[in-house]
N, C-alpha and C. Protein backbone atom coordinates (compact mmCIF):
# COMPACT_ATOMS: atom_id res chain seq x y z
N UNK A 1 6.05 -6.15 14.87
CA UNK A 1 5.31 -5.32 13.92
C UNK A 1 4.56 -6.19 12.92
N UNK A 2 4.98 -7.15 12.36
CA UNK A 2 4.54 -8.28 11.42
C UNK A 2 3.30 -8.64 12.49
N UNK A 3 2.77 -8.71 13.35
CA UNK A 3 1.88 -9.24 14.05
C UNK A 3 0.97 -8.12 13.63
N UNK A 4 0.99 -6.72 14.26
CA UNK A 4 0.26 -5.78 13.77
C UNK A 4 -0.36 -5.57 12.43
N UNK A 5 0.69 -5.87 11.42
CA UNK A 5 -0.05 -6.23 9.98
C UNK A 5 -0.48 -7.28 9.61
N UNK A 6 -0.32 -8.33 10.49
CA UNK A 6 -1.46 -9.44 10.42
C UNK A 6 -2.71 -9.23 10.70
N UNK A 7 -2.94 -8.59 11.75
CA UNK A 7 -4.19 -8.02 13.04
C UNK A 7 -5.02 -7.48 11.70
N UNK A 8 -4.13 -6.29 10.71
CA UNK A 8 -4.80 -5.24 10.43
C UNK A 8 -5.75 -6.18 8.83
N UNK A 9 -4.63 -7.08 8.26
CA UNK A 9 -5.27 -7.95 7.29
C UNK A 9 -6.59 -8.38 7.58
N UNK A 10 -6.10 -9.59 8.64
CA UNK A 10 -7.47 -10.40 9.24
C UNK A 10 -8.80 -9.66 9.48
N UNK A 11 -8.48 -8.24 10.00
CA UNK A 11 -9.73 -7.56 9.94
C UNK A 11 -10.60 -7.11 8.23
N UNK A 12 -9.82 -7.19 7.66
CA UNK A 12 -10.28 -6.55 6.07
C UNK A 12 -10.48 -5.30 5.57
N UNK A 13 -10.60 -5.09 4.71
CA UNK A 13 -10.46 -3.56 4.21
C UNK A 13 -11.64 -3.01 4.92
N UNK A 14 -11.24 -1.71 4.96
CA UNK A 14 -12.14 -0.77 5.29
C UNK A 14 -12.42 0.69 5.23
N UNK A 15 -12.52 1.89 5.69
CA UNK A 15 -12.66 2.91 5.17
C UNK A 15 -11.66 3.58 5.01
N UNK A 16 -10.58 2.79 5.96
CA UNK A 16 -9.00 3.53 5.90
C UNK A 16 -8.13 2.60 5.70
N UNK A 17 -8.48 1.48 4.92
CA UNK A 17 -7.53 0.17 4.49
C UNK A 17 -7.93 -0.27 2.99
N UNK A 18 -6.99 -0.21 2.40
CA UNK A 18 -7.35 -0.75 1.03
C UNK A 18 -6.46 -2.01 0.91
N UNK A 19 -6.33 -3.18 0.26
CA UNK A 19 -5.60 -3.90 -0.16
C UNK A 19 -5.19 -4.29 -1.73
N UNK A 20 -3.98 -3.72 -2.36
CA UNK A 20 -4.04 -4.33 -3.73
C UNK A 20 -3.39 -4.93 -3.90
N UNK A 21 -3.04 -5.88 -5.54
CA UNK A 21 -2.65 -7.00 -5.30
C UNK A 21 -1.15 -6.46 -6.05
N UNK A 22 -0.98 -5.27 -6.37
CA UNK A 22 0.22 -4.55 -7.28
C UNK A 22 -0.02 -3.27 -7.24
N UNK A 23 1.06 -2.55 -7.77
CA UNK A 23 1.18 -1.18 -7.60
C UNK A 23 0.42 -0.35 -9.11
N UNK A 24 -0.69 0.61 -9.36
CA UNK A 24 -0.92 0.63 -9.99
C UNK A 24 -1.60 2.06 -10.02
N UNK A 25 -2.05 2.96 -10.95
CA UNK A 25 -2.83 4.31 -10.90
C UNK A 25 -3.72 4.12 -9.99
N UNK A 26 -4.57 2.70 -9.45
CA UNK A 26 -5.63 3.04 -8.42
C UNK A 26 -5.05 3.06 -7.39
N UNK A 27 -3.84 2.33 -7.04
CA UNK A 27 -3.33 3.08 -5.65
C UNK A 27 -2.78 4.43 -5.08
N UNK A 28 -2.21 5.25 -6.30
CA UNK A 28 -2.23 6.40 -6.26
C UNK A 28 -3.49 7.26 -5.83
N UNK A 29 -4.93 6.83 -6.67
CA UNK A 29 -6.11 7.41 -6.71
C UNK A 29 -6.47 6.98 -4.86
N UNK A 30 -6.43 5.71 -4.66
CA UNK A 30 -6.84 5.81 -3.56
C UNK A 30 -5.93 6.08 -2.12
N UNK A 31 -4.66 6.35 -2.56
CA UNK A 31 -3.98 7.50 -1.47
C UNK A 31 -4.12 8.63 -1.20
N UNK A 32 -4.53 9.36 -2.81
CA UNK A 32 -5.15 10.84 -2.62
C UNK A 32 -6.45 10.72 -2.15
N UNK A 33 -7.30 9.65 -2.21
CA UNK A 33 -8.79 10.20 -1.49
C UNK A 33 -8.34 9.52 0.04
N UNK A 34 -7.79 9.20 0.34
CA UNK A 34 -6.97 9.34 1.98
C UNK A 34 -6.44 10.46 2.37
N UNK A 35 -5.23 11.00 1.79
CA UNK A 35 -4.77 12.11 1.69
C UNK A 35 -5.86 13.59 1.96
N UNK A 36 -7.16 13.59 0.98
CA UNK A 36 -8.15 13.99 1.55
C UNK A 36 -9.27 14.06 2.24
N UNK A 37 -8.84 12.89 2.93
CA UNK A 37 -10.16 12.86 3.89
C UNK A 37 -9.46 12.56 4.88
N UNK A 38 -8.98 11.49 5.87
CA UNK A 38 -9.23 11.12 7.67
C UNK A 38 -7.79 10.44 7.73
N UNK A 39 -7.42 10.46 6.14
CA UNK A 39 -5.87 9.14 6.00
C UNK A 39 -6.25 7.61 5.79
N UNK A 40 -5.52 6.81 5.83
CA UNK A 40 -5.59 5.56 5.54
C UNK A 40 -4.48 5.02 5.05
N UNK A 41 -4.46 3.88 4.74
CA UNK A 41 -3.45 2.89 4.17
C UNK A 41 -3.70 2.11 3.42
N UNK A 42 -3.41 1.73 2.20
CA UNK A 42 -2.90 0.97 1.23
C UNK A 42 -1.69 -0.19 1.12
N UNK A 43 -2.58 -1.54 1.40
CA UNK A 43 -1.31 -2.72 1.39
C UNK A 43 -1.32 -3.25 0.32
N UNK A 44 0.02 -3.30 -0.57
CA UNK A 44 0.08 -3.72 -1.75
C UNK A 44 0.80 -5.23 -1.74
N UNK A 45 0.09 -6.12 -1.92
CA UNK A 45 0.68 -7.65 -2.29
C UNK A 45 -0.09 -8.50 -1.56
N UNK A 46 -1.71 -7.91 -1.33
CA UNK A 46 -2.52 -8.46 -0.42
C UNK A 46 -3.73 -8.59 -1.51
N UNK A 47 -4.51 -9.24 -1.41
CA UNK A 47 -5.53 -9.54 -2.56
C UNK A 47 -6.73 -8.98 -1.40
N UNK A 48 -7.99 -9.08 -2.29
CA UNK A 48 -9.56 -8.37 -2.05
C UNK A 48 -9.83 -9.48 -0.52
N UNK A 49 -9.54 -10.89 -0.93
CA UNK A 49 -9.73 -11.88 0.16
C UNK A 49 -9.21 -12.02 1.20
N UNK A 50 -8.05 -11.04 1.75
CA UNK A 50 -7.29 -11.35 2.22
C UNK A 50 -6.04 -11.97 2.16
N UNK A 51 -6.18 -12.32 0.82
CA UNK A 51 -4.31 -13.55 0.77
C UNK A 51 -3.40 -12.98 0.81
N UNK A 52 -2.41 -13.26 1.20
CA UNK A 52 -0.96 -12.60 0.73
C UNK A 52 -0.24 -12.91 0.09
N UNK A 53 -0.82 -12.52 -1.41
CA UNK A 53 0.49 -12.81 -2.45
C UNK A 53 2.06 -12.36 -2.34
N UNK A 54 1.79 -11.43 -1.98
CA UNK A 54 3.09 -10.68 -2.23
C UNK A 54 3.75 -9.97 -3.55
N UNK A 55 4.74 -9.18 -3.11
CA UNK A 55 4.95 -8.29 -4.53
C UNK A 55 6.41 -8.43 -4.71
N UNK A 56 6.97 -8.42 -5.64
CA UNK A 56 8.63 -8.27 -5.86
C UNK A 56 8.76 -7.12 -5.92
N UNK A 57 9.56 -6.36 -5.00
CA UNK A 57 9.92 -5.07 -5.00
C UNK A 57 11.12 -4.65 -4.37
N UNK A 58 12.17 -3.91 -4.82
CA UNK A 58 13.55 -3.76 -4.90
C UNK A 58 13.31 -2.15 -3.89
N UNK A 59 14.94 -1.49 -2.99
CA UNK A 59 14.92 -0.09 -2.84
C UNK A 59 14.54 0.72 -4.17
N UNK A 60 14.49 0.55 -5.81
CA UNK A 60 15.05 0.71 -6.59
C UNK A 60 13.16 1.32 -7.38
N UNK A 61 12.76 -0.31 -6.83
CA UNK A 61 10.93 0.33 -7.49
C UNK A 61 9.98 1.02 -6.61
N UNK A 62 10.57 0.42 -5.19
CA UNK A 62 9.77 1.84 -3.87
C UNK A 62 10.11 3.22 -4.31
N UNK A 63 11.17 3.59 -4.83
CA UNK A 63 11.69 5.01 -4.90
C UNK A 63 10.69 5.22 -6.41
N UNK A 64 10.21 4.24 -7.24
CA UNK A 64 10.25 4.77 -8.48
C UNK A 64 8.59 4.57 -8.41
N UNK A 65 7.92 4.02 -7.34
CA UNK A 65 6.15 4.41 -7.22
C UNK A 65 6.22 5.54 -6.31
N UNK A 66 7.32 5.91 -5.23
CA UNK A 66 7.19 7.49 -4.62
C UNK A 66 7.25 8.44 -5.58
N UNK A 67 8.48 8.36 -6.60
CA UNK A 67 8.02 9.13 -7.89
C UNK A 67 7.27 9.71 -8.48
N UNK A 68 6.46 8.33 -8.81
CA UNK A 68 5.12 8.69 -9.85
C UNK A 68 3.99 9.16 -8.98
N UNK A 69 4.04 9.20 -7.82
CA UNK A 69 2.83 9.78 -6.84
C UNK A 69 3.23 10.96 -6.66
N UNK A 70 4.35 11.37 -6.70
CA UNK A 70 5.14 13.00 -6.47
C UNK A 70 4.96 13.41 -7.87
N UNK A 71 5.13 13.38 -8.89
CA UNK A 71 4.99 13.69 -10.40
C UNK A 71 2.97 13.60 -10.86
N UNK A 72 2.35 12.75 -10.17
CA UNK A 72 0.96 12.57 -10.46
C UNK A 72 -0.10 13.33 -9.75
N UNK A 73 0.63 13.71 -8.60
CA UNK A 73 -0.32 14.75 -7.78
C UNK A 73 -0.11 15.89 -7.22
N UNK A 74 -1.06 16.84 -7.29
CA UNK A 74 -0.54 18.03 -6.81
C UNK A 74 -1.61 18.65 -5.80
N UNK A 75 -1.30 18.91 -4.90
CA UNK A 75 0.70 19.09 -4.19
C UNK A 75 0.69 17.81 -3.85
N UNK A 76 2.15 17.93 -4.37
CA UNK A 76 3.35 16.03 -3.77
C UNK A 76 2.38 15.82 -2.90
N UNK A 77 1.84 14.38 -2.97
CA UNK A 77 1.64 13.41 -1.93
C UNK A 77 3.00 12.37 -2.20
N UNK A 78 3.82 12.40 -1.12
CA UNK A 78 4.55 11.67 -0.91
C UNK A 78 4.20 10.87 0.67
N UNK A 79 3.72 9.29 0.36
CA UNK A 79 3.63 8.57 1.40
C UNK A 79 4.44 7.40 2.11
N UNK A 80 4.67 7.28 3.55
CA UNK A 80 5.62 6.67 3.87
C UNK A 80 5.45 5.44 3.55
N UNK A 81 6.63 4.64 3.34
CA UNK A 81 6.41 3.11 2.52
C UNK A 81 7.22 2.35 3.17
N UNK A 82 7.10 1.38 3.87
CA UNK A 82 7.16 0.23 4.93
C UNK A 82 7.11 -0.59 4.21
N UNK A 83 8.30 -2.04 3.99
CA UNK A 83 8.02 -2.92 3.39
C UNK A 83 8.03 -4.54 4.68
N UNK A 84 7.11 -5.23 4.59
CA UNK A 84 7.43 -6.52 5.71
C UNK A 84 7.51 -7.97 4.90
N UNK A 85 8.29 -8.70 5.60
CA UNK A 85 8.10 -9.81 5.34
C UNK A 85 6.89 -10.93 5.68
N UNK A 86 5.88 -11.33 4.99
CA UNK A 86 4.98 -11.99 5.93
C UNK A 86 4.39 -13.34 5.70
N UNK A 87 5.33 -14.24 6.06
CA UNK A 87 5.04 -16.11 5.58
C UNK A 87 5.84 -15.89 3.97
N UNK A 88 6.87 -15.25 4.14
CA UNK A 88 7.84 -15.42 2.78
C UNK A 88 7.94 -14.89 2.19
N UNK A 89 6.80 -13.87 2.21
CA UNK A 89 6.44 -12.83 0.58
C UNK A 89 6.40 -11.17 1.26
N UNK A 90 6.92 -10.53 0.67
CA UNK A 90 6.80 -9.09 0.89
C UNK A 90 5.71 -8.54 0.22
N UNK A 91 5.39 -7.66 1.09
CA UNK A 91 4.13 -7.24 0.88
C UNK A 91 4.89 -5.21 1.52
């Protein structure tokens, strides 16, 4: 699977790929304009260039950005959240 989210990096963002570099109100914003249109995905710990920073993130802060996307939009967008390891850093 880590291969597949390599594939999907190397290609770069696009109309159904966003990459940010942290979790933040624009990833919310740009799940709901997925949510309304065709879908897409949002990789968080990936920069505009492609890098992979990576993000520190616990079971503890996934549950607590599903939260604020369930509390920020209506109706609940609640989206599935996959975390990988990739060259060290979670993303």
């Amino acid at each position: 699977m880590n291969k597949e989210i390599l594939q999907h990096i190397a290609k770069g963002e696009s109309e159904f790929l966003e990459f940010k570099t942290s979790f933040n109100k624009e990833v919310i914003e740009t799940l709901v304009a997925y949510a309304n249109a065709k879908g897409g995905d949002v990789i968080i710990g990936v920069s505009d260039t492609k890098k992979i920073i990576g993000v520190t993130v616990s079971e503890e802060s996934i549950q607590n950005w599903i939260n604020q996307m369930k509390q920020t939009t209506y109706p609940q967008l609640i989206p599935e959240v996959v975390t990988y390891i990739i060259k060290e850093k979670k993303i």
